[in-house]
N, C-alpha and C. Protein backbone atom coordinates (compact mmCIF):
# COMPACT_ATOMS: atom_id res chain seq x y z
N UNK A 1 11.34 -31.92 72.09
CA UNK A 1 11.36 -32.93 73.11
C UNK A 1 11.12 -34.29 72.46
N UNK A 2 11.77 -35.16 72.62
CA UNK A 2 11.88 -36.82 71.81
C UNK A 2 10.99 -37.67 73.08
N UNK A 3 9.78 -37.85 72.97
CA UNK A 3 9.07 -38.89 73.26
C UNK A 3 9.51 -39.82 74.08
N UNK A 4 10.11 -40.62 73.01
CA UNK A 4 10.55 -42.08 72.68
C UNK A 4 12.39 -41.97 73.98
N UNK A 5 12.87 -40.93 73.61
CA UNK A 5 13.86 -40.86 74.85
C UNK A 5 13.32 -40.92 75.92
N UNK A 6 12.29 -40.12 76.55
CA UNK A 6 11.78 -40.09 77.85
C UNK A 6 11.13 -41.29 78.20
N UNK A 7 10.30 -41.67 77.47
CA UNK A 7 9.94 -43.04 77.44
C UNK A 7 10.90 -44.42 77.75
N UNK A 8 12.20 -44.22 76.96
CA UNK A 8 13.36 -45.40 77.11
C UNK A 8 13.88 -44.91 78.37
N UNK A 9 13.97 -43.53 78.99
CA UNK A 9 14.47 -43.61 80.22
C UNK A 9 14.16 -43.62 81.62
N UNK A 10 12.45 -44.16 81.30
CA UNK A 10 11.59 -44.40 82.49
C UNK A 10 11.09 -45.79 82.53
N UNK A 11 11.61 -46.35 81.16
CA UNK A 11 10.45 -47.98 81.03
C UNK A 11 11.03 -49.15 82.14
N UNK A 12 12.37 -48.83 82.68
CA UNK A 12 12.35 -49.72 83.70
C UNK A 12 11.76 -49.55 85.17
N UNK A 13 11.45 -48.71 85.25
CA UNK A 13 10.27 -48.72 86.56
C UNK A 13 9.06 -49.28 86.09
N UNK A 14 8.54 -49.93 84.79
CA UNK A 14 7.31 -50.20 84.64
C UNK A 14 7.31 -52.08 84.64
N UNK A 15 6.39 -52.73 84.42
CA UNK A 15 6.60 -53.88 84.06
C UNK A 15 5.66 -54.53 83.08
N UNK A 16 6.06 -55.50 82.08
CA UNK A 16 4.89 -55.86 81.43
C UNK A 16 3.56 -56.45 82.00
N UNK A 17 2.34 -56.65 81.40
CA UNK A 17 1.46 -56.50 82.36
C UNK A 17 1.13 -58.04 81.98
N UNK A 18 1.90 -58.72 80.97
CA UNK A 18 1.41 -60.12 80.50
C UNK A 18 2.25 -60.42 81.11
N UNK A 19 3.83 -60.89 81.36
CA UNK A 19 4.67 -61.62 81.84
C UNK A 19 5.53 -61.03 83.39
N UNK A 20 5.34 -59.92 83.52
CA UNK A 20 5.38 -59.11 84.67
C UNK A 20 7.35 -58.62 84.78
N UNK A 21 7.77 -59.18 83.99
CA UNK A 21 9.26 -58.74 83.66
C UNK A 21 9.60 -56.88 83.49
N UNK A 22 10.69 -55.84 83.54
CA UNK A 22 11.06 -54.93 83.56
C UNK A 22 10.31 -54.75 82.17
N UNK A 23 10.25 -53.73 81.72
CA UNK A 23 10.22 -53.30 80.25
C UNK A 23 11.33 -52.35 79.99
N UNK A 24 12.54 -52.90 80.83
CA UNK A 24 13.78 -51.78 80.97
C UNK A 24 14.53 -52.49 78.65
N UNK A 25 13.94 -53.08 78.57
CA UNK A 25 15.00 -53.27 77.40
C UNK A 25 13.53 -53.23 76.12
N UNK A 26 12.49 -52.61 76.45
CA UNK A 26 11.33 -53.22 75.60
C UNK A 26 11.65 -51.79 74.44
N UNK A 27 11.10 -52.73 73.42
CA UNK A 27 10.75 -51.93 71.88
C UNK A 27 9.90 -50.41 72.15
N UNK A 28 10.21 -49.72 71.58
CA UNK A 28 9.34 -48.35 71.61
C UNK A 28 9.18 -48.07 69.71
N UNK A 29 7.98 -48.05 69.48
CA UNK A 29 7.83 -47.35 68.10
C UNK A 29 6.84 -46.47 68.00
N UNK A 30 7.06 -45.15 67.67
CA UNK A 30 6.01 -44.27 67.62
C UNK A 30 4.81 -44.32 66.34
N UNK A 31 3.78 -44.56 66.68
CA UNK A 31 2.62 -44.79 65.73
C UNK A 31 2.34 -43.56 65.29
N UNK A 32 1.53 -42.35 66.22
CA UNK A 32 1.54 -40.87 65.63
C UNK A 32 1.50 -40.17 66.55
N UNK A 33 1.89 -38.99 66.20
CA UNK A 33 2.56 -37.64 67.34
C UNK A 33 1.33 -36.17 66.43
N UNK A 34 0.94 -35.91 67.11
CA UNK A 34 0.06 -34.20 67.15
C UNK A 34 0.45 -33.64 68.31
N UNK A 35 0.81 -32.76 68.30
CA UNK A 35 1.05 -31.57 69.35
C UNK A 35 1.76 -32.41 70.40
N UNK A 36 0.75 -32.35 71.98
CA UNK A 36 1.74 -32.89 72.93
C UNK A 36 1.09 -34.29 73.31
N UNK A 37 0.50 -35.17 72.28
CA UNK A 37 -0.08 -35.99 72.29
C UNK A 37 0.60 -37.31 71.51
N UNK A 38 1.10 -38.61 72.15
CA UNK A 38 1.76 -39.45 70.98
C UNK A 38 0.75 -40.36 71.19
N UNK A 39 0.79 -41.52 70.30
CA UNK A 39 0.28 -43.42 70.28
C UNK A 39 1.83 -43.86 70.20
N UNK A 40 2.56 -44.87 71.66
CA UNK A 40 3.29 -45.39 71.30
C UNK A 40 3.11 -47.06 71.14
N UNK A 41 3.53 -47.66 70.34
CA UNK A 41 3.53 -49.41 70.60
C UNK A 41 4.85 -49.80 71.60
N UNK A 42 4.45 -50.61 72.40
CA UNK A 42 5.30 -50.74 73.43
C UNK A 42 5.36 -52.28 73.58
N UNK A 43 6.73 -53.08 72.91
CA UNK A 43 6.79 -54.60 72.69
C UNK A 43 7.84 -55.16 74.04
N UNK A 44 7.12 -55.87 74.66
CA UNK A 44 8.61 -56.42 75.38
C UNK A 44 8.92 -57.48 74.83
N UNK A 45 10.24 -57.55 75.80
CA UNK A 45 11.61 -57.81 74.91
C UNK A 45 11.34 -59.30 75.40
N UNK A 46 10.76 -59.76 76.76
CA UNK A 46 10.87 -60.63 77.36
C UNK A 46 9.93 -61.64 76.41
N UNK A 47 8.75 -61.51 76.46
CA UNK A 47 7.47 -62.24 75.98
C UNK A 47 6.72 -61.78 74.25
N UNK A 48 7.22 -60.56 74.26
CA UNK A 48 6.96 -59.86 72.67
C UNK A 48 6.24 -59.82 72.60
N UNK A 49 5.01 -59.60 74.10
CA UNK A 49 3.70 -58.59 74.11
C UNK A 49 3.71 -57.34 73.25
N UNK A 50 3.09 -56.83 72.93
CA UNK A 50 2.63 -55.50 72.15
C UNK A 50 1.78 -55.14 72.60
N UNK A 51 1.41 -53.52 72.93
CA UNK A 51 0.56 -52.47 73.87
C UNK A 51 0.64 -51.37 73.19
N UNK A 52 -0.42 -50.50 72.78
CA UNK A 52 -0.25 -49.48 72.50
C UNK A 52 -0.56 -48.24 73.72
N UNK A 53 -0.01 -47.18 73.55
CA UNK A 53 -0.11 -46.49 75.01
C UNK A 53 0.13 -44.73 74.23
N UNK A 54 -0.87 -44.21 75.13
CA UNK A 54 -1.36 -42.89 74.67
C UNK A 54 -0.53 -41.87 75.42
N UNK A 55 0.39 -41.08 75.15
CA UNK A 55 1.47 -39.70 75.88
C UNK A 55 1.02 -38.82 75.62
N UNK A 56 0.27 -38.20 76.73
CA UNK A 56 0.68 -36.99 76.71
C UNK A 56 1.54 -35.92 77.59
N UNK A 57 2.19 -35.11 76.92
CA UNK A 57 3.18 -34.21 77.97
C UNK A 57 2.58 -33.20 78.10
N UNK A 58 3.00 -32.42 78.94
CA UNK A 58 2.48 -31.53 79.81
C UNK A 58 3.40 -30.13 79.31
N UNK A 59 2.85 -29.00 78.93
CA UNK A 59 3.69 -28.28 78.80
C UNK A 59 4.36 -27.30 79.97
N UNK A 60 5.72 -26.74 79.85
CA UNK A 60 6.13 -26.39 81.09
C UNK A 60 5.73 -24.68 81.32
N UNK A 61 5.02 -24.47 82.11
CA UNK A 61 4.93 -23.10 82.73
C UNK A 61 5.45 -23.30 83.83
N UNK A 62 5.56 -22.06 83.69
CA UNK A 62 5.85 -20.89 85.33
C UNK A 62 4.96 -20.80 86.51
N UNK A 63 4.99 -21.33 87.32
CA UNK A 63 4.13 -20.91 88.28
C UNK A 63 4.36 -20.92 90.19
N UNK A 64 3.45 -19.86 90.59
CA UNK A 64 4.28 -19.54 91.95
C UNK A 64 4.49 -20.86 92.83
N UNK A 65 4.97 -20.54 94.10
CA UNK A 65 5.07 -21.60 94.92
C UNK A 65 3.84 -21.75 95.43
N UNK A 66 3.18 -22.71 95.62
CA UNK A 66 2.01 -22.92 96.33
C UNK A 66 1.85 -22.30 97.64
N UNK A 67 1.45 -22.06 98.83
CA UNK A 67 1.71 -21.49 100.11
C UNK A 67 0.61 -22.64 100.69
N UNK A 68 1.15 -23.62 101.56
CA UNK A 68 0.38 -24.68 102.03
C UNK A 68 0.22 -24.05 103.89
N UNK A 69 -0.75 -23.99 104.20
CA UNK A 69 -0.99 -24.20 105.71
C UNK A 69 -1.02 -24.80 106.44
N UNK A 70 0.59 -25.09 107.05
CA UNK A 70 -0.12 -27.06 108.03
C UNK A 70 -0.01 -26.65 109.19
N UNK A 71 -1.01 -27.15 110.11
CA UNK A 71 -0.80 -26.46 111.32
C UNK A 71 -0.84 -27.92 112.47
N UNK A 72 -0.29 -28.08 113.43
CA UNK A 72 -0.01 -28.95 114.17
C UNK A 72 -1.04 -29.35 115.02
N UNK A 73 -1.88 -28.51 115.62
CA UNK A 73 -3.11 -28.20 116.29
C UNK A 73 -4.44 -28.21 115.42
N UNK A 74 -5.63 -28.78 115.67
CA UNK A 74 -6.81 -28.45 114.96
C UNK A 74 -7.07 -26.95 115.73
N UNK A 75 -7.90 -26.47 114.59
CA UNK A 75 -8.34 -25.03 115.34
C UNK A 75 -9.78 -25.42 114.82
N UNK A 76 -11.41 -24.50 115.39
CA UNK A 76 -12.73 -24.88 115.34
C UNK A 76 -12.66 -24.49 113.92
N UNK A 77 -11.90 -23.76 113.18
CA UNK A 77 -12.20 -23.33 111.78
C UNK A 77 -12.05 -24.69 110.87
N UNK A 78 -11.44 -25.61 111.29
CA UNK A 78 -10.59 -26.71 110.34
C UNK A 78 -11.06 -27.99 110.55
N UNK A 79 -11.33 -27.93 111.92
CA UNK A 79 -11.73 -29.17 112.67
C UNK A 79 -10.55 -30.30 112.64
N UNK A 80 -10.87 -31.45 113.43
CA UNK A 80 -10.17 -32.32 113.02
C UNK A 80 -9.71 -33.43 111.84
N UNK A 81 -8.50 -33.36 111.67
CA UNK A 81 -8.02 -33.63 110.51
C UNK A 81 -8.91 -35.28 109.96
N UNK A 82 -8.51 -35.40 108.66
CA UNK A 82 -9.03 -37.08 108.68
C UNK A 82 -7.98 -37.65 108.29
N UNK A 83 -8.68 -38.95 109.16
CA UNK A 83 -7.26 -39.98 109.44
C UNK A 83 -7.35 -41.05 107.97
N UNK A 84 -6.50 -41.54 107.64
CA UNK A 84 -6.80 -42.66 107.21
C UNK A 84 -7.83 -43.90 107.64
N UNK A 85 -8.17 -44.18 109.08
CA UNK A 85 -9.46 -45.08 109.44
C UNK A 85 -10.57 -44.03 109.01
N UNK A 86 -10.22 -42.47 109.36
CA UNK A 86 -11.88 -42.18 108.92
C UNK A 86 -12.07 -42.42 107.60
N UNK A 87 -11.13 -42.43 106.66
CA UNK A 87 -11.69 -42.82 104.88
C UNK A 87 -11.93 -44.39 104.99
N UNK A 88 -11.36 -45.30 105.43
CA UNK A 88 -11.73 -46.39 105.62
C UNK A 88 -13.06 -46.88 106.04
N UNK A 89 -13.68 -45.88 107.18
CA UNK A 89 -14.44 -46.17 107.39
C UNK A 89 -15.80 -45.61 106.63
N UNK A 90 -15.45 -44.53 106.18
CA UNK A 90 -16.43 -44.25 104.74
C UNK A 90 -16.41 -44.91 103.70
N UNK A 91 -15.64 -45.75 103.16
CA UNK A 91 -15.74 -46.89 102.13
C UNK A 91 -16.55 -47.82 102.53
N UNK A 92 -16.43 -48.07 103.54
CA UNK A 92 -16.88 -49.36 104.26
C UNK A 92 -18.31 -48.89 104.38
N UNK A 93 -18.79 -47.92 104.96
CA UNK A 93 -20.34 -47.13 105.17
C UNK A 93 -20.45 -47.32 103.79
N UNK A 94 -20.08 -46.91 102.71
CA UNK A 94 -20.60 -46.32 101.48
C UNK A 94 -20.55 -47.75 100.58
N UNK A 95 -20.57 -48.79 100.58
CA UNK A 95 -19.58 -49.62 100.17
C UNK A 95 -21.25 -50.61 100.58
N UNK A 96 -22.13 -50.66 101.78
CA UNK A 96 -23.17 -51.04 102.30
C UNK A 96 -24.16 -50.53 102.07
N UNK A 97 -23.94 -49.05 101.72
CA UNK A 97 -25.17 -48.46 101.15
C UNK A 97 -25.79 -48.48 99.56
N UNK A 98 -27.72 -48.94 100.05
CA UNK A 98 -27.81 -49.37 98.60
C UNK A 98 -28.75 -48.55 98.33
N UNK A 99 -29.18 -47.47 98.58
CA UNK A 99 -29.91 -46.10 98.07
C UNK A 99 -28.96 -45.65 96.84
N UNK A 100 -30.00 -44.19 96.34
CA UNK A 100 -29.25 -43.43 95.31
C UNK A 100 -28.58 -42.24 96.50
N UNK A 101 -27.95 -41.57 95.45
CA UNK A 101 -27.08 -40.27 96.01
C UNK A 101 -27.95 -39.50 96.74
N UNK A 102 -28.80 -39.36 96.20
CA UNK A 102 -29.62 -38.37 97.19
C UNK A 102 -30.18 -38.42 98.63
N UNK A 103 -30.33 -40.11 98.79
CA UNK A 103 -30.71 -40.79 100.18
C UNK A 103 -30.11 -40.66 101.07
N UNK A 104 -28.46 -40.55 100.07
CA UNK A 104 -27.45 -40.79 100.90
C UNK A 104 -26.99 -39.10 101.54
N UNK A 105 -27.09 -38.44 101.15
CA UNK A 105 -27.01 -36.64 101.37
C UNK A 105 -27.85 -36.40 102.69
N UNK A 106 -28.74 -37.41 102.80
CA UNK A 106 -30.05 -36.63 103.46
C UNK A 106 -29.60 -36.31 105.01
């Protein structure tokens, strides 16, 4: 598997983080590769920032289909689902609170 290909054929969804331009045309040079681990330097083309950036790939197994349960209805086993305001509103609680973890459990 070539790195540096997968890399050139995803860098335009990214953008540089100094000049904010595509990194669809930016430099790729591989520094060092062990197993499924690289260091790449990553120059754009626009501003000729330089970044070094750590890959790792994932190796491919086999594995079953997940079996997900969505059910349309809460049932008392599941309760009701959480919404996006209820995490909101736990940031916001948690976010005010100035105890340790344990205060906060109680």
């Amino acid at each position: 598997m070539d790195v540096l290909d997968i890399l050139r054929r995803q860098a335009g969804r990214f953008q540089c983080p100094r000049c904010g331009q595509s990194l669809a045309d930016c430099q790729l040079e591989m520094v060092t590769h062990h197993d499924e681990q690289s260091l790449v330097k990553v120059t754009c083309a626009h501003c000729q920032d330089a970044r070094l950036i750590a890959v790792a790939v994932a190796a491919e197994t086999e594995t079953a289909t997940p079996v997900i349960d969505v059910r349309d209805e809460p049932t008392e086993e599941l309760g009701v689902p959480i919404s996006p305001d209820d995490v909101l509103d736990a940031r916001l609680a948690l976010g005010g609170h100035a105890g340790d973890l344990k205060s906060l459990l109680r």
